[in-house]
C-alpha atoms as a PDB file:
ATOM      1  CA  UNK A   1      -9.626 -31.674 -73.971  1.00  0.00           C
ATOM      2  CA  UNK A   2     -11.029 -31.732 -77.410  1.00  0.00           C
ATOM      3  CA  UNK A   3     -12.852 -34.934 -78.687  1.00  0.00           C
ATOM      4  CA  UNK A   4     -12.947 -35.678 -82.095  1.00  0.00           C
ATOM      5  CA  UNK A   5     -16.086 -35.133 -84.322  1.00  0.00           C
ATOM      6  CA  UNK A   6     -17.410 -32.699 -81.421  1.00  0.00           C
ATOM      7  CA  UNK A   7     -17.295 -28.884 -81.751  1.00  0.00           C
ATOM      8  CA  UNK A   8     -15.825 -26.861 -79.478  1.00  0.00           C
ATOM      9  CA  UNK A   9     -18.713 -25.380 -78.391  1.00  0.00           C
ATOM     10  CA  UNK A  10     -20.009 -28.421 -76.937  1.00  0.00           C
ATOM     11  CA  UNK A  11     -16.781 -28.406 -74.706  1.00  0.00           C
ATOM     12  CA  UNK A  12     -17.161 -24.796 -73.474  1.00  0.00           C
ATOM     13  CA  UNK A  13     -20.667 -25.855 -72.865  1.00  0.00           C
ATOM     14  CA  UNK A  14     -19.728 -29.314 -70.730  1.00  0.00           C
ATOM     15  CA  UNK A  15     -17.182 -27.307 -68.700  1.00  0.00           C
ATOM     16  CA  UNK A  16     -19.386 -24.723 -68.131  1.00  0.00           C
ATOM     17  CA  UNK A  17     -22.394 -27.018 -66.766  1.00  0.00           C
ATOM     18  CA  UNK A  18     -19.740 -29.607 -64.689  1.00  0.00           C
ATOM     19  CA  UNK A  19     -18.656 -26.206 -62.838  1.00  0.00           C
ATOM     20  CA  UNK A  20     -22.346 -24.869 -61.799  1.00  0.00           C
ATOM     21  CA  UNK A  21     -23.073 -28.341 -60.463  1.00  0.00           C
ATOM     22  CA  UNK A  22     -20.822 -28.656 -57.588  1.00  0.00           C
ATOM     23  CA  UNK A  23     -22.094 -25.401 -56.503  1.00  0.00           C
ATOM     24  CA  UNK A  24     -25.686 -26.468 -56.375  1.00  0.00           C
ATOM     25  CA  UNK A  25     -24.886 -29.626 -54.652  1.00  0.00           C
ATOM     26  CA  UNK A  26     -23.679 -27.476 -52.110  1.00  0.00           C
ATOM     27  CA  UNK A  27     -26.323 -25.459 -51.192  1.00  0.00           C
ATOM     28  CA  UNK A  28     -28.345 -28.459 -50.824  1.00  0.00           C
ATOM     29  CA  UNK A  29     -26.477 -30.466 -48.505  1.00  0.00           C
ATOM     30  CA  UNK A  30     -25.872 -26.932 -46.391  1.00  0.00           C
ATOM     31  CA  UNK A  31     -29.410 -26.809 -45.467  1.00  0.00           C
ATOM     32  CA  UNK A  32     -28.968 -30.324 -43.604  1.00  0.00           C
ATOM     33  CA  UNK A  33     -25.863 -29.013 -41.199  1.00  0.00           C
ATOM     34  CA  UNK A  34     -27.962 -26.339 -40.401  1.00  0.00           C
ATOM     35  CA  UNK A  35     -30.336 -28.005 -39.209  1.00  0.00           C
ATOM     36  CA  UNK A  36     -27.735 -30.329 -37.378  1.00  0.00           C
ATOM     37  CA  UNK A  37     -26.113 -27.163 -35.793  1.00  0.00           C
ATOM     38  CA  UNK A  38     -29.669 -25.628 -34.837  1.00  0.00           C
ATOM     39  CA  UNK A  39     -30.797 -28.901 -33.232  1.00  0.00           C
ATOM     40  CA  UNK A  40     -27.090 -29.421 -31.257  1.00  0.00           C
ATOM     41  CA  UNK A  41     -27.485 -26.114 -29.802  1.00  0.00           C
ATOM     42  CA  UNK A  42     -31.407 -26.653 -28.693  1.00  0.00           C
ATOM     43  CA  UNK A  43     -30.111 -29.819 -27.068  1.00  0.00           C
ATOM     44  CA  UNK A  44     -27.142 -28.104 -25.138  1.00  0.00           C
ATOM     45  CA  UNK A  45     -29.517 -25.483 -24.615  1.00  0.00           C
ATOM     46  CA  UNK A  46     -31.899 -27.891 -22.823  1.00  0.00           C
ATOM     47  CA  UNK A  47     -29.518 -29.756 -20.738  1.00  0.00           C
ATOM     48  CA  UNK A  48     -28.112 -26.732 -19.159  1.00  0.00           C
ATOM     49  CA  UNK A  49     -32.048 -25.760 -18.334  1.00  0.00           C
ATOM     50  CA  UNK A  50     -32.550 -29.043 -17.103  1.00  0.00           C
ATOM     51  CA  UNK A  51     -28.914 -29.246 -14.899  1.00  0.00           C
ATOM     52  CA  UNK A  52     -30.168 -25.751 -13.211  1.00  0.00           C
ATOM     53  CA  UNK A  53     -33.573 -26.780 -12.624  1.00  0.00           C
ATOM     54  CA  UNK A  54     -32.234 -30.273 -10.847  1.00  0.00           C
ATOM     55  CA  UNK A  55     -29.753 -28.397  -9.325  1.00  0.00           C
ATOM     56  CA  UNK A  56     -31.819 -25.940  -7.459  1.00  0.00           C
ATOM     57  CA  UNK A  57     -34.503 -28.720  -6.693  1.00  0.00           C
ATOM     58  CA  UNK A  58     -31.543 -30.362  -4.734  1.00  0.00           C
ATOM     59  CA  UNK A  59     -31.035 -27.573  -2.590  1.00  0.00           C
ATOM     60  CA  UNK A  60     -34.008 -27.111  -1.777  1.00  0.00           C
ATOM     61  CA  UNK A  61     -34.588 -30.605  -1.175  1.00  0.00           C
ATOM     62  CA  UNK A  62     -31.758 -30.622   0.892  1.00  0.00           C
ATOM     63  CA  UNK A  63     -32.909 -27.400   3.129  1.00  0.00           C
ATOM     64  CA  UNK A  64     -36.456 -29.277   3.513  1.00  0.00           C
ATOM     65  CA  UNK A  65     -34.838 -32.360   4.185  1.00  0.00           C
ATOM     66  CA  UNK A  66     -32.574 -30.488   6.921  1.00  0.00           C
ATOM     67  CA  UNK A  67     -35.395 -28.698   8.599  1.00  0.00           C
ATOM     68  CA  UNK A  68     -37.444 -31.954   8.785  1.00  0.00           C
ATOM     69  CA  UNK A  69     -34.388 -33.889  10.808  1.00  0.00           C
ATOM     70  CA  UNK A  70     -34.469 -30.813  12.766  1.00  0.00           C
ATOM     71  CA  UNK A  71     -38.067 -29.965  13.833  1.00  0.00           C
ATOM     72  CA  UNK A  72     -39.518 -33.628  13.587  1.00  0.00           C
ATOM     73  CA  UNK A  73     -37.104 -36.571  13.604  1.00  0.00           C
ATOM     74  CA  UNK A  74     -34.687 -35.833  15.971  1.00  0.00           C
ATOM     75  CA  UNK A  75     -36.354 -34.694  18.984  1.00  0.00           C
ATOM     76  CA  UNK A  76     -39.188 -37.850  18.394  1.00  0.00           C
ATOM     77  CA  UNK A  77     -35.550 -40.594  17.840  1.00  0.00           C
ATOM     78  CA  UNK A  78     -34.217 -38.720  20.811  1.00  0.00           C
ATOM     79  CA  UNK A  79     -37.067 -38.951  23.377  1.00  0.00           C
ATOM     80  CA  UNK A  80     -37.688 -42.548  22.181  1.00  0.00           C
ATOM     81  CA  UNK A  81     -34.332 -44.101  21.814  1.00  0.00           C
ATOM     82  CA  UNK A  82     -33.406 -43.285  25.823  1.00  0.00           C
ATOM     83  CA  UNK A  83     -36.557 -45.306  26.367  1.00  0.00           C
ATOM     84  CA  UNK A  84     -35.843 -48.129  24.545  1.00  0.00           C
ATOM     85  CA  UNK A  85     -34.571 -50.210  26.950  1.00  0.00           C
ATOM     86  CA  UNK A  86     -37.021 -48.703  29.778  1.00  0.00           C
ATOM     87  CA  UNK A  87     -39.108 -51.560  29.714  1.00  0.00           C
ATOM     88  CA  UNK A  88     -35.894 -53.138  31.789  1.00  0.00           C
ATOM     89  CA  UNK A  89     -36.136 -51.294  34.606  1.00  0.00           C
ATOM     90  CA  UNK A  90     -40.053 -51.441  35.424  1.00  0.00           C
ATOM     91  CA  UNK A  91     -40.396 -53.744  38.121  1.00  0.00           C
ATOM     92  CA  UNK A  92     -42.103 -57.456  37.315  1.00  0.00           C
ATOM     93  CA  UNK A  93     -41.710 -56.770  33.678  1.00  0.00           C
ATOM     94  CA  UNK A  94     -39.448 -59.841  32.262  1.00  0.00           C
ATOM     95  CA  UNK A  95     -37.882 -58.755  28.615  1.00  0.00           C
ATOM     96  CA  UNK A  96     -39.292 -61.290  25.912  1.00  0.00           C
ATOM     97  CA  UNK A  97     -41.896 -62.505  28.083  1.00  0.00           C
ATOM     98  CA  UNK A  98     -45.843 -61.209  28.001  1.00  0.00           C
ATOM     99  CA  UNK A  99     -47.724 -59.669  31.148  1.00  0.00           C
ATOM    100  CA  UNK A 100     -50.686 -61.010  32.202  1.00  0.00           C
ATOM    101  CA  UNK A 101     -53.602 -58.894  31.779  1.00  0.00           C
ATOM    102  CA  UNK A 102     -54.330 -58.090  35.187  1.00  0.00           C
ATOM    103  CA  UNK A 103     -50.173 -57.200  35.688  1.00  0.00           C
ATOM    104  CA  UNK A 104     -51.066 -55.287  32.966  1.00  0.00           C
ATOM    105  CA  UNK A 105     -53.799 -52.853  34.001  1.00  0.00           C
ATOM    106  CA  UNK A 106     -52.724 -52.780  37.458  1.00  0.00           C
ATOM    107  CA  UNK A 107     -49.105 -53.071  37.523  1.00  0.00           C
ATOM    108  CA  UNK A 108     -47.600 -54.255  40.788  1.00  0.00           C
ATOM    109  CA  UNK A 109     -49.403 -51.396  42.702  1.00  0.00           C
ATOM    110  CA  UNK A 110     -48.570 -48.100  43.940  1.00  0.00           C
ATOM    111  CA  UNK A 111     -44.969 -47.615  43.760  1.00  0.00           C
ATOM    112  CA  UNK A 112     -44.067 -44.772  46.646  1.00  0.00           C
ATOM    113  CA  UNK A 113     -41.980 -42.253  45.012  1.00  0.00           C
ATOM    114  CA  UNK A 114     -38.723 -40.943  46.712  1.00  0.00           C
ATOM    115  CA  UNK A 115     -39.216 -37.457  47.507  1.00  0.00           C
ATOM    116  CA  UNK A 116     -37.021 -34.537  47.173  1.00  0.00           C
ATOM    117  CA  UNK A 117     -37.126 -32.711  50.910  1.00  0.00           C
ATOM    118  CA  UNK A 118     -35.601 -34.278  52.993  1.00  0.00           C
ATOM    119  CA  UNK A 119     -36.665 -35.247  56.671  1.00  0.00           C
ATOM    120  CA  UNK A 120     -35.401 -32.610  59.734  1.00  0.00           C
ATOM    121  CA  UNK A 121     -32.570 -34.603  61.271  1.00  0.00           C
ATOM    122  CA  UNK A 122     -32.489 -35.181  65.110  1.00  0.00           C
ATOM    123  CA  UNK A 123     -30.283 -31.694  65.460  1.00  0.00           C
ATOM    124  CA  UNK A 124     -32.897 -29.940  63.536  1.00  0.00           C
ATOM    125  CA  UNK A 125     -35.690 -30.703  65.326  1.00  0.00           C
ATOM    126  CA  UNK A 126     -33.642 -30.481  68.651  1.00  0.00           C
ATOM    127  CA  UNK A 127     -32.695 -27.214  67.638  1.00  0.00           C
ATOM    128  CA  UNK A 128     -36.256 -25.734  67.410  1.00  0.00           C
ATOM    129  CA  UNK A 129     -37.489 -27.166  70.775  1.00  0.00           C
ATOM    130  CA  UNK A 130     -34.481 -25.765  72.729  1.00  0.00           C
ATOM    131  CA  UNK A 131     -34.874 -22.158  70.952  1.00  0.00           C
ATOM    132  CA  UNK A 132     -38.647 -22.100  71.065  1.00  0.00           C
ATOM    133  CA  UNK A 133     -40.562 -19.975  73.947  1.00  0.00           C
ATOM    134  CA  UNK A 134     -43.104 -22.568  74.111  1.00  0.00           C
ATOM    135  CA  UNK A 135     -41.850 -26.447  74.280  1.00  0.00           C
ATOM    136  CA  UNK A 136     -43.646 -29.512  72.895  1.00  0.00           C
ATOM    137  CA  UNK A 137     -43.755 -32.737  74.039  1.00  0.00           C
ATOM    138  CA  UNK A 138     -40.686 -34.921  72.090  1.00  0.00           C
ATOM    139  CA  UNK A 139     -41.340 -37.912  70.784  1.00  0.00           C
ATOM    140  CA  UNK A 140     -38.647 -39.681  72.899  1.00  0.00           C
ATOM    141  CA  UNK A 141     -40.452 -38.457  76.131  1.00  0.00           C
ATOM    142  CA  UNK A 142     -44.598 -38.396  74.681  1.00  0.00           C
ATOM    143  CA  UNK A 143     -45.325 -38.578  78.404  1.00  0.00           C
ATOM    144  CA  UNK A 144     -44.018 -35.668  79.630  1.00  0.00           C
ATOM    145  CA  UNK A 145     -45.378 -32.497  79.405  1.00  0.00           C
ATOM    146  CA  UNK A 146     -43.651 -29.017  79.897  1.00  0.00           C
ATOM    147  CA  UNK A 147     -46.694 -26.857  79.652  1.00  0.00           C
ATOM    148  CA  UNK A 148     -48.479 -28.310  82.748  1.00  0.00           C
ATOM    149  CA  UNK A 149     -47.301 -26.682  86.091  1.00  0.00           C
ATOM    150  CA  UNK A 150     -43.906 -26.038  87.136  1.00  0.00           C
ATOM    151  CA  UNK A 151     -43.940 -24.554  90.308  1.00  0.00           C
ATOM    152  CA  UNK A 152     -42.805 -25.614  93.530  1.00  0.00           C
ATOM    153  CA  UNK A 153     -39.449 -24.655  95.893  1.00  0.00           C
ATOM    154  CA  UNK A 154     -36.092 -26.179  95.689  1.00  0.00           C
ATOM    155  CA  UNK A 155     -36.102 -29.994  96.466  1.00  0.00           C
ATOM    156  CA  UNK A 156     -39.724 -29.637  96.702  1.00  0.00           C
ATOM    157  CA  UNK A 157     -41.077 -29.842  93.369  1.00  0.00           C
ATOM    158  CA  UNK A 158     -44.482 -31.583  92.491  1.00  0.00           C
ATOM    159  CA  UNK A 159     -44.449 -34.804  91.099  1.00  0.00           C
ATOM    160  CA  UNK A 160     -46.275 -33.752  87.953  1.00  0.00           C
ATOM    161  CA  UNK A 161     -43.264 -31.372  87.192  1.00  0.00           C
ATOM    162  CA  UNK A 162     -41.248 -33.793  86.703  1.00  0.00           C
ATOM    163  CA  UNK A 163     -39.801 -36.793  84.083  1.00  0.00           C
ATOM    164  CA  UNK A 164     -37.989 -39.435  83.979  1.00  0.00           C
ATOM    165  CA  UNK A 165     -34.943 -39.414  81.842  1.00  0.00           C
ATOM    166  CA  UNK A 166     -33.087 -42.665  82.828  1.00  0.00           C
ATOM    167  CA  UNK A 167     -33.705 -45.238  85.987  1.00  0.00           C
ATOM    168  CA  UNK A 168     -34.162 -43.393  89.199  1.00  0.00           C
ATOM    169  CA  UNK A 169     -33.228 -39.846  87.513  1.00  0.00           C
ATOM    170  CA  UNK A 170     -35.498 -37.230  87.173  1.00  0.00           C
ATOM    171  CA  UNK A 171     -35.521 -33.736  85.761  1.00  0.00           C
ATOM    172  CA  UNK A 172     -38.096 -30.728  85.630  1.00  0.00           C
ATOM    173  CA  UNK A 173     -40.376 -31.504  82.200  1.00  0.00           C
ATOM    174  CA  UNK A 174     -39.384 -28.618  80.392  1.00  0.00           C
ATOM    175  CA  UNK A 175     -35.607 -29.802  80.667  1.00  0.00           C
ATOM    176  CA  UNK A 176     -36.291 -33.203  80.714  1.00  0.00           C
ATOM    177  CA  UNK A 177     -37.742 -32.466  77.150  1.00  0.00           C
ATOM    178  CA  UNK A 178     -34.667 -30.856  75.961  1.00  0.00           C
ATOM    179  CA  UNK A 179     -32.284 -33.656  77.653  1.00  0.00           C
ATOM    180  CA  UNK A 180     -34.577 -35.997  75.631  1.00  0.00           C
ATOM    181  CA  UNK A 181     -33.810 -34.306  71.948  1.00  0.00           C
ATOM    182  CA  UNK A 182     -30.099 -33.985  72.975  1.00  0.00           C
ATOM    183  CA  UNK A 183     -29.855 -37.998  73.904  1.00  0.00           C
ATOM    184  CA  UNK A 184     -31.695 -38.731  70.730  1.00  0.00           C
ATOM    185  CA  UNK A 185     -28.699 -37.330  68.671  1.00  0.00           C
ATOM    186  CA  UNK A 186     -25.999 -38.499  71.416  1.00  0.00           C
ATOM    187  CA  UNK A 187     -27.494 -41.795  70.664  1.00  0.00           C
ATOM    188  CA  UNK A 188     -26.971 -41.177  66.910  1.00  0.00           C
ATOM    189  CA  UNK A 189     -23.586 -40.300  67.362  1.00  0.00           C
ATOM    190  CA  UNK A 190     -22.562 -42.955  69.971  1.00  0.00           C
ATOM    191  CA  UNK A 191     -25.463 -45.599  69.530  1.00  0.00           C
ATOM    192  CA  UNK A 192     -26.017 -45.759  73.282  1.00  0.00           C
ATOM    193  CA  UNK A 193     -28.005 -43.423  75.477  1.00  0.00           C
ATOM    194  CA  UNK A 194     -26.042 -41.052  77.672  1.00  0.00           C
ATOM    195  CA  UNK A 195     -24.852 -42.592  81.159  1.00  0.00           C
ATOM    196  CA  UNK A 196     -26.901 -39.682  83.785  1.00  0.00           C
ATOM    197  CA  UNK A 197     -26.265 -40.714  87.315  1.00  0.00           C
ATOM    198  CA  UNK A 198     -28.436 -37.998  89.229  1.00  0.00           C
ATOM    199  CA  UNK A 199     -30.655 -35.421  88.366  1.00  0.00           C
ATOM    200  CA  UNK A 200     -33.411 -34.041  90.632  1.00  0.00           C
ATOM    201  CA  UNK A 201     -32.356 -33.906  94.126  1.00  0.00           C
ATOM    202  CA  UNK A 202     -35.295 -33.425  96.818  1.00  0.00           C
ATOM    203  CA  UNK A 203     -34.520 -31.272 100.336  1.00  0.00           C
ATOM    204  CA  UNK A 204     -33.474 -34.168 102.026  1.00  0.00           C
ATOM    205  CA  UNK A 205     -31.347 -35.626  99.241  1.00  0.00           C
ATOM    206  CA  UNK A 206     -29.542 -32.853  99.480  1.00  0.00           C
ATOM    207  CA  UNK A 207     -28.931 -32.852 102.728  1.00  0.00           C
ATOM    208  CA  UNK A 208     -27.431 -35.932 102.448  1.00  0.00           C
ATOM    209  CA  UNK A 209     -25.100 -35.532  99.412  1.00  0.00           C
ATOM    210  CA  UNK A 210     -23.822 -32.174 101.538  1.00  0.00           C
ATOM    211  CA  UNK A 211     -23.146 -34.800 104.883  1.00  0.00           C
ATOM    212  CA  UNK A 212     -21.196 -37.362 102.169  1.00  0.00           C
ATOM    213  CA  UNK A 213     -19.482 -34.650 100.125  1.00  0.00           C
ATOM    214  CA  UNK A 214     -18.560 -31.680 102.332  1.00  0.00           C
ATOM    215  CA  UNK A 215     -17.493 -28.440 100.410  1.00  0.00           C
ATOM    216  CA  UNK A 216     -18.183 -29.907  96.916  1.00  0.00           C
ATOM    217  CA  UNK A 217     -21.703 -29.999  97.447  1.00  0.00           C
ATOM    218  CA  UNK A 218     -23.991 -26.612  97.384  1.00  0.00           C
ATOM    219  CA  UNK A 219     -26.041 -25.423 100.365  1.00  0.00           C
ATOM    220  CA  UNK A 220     -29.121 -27.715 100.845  1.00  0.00           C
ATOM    221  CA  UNK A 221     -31.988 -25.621  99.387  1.00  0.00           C
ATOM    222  CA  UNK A 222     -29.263 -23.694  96.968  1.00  0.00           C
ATOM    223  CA  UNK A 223     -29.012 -26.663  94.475  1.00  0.00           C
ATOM    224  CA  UNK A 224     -29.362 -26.379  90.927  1.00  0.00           C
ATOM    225  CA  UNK A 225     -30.631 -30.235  90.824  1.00  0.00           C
ATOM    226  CA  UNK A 226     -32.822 -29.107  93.579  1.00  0.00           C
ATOM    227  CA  UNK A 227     -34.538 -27.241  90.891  1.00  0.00           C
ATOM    228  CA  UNK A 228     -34.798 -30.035  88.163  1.00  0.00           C
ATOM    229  CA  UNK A 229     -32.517 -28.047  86.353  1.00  0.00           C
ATOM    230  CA  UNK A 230     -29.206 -29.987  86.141  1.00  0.00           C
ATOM    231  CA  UNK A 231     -27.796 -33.273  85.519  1.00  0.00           C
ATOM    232  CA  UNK A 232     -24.439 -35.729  86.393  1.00  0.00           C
ATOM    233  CA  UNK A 233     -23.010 -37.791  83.913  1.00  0.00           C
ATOM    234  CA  UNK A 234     -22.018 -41.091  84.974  1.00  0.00           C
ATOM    235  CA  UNK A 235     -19.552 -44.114  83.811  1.00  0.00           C
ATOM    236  CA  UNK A 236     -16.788 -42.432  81.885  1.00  0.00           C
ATOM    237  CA  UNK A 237     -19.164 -40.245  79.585  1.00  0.00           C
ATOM    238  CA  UNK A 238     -17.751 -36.706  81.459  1.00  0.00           C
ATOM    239  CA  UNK A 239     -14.108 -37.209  79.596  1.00  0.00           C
ATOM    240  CA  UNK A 240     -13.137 -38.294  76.262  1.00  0.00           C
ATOM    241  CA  UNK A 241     -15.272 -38.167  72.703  1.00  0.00           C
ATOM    242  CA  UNK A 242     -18.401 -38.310  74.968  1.00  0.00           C
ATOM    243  CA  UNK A 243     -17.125 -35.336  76.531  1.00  0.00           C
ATOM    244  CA  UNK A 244     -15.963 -33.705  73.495  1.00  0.00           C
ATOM    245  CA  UNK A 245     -19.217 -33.942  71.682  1.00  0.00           C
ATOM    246  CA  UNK A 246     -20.783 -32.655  74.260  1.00  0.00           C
ATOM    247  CA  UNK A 247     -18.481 -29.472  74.663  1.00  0.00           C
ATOM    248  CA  UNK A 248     -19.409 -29.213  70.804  1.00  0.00           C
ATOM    249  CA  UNK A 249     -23.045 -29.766  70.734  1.00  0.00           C
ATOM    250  CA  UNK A 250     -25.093 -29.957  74.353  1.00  0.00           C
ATOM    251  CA  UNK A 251     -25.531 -25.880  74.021  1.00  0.00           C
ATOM    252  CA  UNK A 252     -27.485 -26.381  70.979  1.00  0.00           C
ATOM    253  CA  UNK A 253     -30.079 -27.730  73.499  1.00  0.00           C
ATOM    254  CA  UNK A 254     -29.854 -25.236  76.429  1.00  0.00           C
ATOM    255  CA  UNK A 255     -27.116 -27.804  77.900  1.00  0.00           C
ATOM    256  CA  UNK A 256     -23.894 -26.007  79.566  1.00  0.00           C
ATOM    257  CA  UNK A 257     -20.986 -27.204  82.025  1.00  0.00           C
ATOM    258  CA  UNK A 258     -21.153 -23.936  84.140  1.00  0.00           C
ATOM    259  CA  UNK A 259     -17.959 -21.593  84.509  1.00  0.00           C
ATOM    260  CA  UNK A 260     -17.751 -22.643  87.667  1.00  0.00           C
ATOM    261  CA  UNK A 261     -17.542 -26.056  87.152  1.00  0.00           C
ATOM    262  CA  UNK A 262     -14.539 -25.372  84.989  1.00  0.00           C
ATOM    263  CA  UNK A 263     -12.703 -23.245  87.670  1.00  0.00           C
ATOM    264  CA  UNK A 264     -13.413 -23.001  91.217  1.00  0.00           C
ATOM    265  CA  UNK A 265     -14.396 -27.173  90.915  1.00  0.00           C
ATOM    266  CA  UNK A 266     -13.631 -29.412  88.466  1.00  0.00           C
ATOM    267  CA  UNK A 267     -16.666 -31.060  88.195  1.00  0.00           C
ATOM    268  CA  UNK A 268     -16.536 -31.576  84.296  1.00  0.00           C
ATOM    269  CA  UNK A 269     -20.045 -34.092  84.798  1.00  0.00           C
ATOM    270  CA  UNK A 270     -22.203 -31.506  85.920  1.00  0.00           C
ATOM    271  CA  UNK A 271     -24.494 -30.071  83.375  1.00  0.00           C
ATOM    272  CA  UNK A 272     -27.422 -27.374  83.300  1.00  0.00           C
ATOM    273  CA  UNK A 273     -29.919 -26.273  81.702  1.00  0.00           C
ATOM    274  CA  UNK A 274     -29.392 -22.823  80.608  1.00  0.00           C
ATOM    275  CA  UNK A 275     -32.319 -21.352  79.639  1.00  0.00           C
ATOM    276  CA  UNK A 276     -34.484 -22.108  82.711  1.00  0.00           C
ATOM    277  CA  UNK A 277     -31.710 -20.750  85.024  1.00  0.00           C
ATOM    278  CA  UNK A 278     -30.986 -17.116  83.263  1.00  0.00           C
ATOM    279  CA  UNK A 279     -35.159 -17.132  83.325  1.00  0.00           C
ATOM    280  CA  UNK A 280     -34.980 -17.551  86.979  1.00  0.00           C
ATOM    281  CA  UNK A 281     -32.036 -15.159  87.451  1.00  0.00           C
ATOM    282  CA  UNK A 282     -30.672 -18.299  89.694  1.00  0.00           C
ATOM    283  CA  UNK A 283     -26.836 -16.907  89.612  1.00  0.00           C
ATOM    284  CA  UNK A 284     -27.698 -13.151  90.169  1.00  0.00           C
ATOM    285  CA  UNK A 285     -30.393 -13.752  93.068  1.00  0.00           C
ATOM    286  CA  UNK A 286     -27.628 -14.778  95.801  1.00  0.00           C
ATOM    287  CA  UNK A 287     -29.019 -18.559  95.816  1.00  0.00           C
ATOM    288  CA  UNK A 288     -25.319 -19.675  95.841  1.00  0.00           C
ATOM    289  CA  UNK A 289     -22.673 -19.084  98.441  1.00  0.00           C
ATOM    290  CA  UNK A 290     -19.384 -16.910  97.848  1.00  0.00           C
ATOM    291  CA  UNK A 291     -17.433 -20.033  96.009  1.00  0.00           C
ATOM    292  CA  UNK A 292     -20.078 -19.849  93.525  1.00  0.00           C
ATOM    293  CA  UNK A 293     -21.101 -23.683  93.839  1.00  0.00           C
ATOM    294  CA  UNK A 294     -24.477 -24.861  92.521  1.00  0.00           C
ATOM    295  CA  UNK A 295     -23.932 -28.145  92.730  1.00  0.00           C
END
């Protein structure tokens, strides 16, 4: 638009300048959201550096921290926290109260520790003695000894042959040691010693037990008793659970109620020791009459 008393010159001139100026003013503020742009991208730039390196130092953090419960903490919290009550159990230790200083040092003194093998019982023992060649002397008869001298003829044994197993009974040592282990585990099972009424019988005993018994006795001089060798059970221990446990277990010490017993007599009290009378051949040698009594 034309102004008065200006050319028109001037007016191209005006337009021409107000046009080149909002160009200009452009480029300059342009530089400044560059700069803006640039530094937005460095920061993004750096963040996502900085999120990777604190991710990966987590994880590895973590791994570390995982191998160190592993190798060190746990097996130290889980040997000590069992433990942690110990203190309860030792004996003369009060929780919450101090020791003296002697308790201390010394504790309460040796402390025997239970061990792990366990003593033979009586069978065990028992067991060796009546399978063994040589015997010892038991513990339940320390006086008598089945190594000295055994000889001697029916009914007429030496004194030093023989042992006492009850009042007034007798039997040769080497079974008298046997009877011994067997009535320690009798006594075990019944907690009583076994009721013997006669053992050893001399020449003239038997003599008189043939006289009072007739055909149930054996041929004075014939007698397994007359050899120290067998045994009579007394009171009511030849029937029953006496006699039951002894069907069950007396063999284990060279203790048998002969076949005979069982057949031609009943005579269910009359026991003998085994291994002594197969060593001395005593039913093969003719020592017993045709009814095959012993007794």
């Amino acid at each position: 638009m034309a102004t008065e008393g200006y050319p028109v010159e001037n007016d191209v001139s005006v337009r021409t300048d107000t046009s080149t100026t909002p160009q200009r003013h452009s480029s300059e503020h342009g530089r400044p959201r560059y700069r803006r742009h640039k530094r937005l991208q460095e920061t993004q730039e750096i963040r996502v550096r900085t999120s990777h390196r604190r991710r990966t130092f987590l994880t590895r953090g973590g791994v570390l921290a995982g191998f160190g419960l592993a190798m060190l903490v746990y097996p130290i919290m889980g040997n000590v926290i069992p433990y942690a009550s110990a203190v309860e159990e030792v004996p003369g230790v009060i929780v919450g109260e101090a020791p003296s200083t002697a308790h201390a040092l010394l504790g309460r003194g040796p402390q025997l520790v239970e061990s792990s093998l366990a003593a033979p019982t009586v069978d065990e023992v028992a067991s060796a003695i009546a399978v063994s060649d040589r015997y010892t002397v038991s513990q339940y008869l320390p006086d008598c000894d089945p190594t000295g001298d055994l000889s001697g003829s029916n009914g007429k044994l030496a004194a030093s042959a023989l042992c006492d197993v009850a009042p007034g009974v007798e039997l040769r040592a080497d079974a008298a040691v046997a009877w011994a282990e067997m009535n320690a585990a009798f006594k075990v099972a019944f907690g009583r010693d076994m009721c013997v009424g006669e053992g050893y019988r001399s020449l003239a005993k038997q003599y008189a037990t043939k006289r009072s018994r007739g055909y149930l006795a054996a041929t004075p001089g014939t007698s397994v008793h007359g050899w120290g060798l067998a045994f009579d059970l007394c009171g009511t221990d030849d029937s029953g659970a006496a006699k039951r446990w002894l069907d069950n277990n007396a063999e284990t010490w060279g203790w048998v109620n002969p076949a005979w017993a069982k057949t031609r007599k009943w005579e269910p009290w009359h026991w003998e020791y085994e291994p002594a009378t197969d060593a001395m051949d005593l039913y093969g040698s003719g020592f017993y009459g045709a009814d095959g009594t012993s007794d």
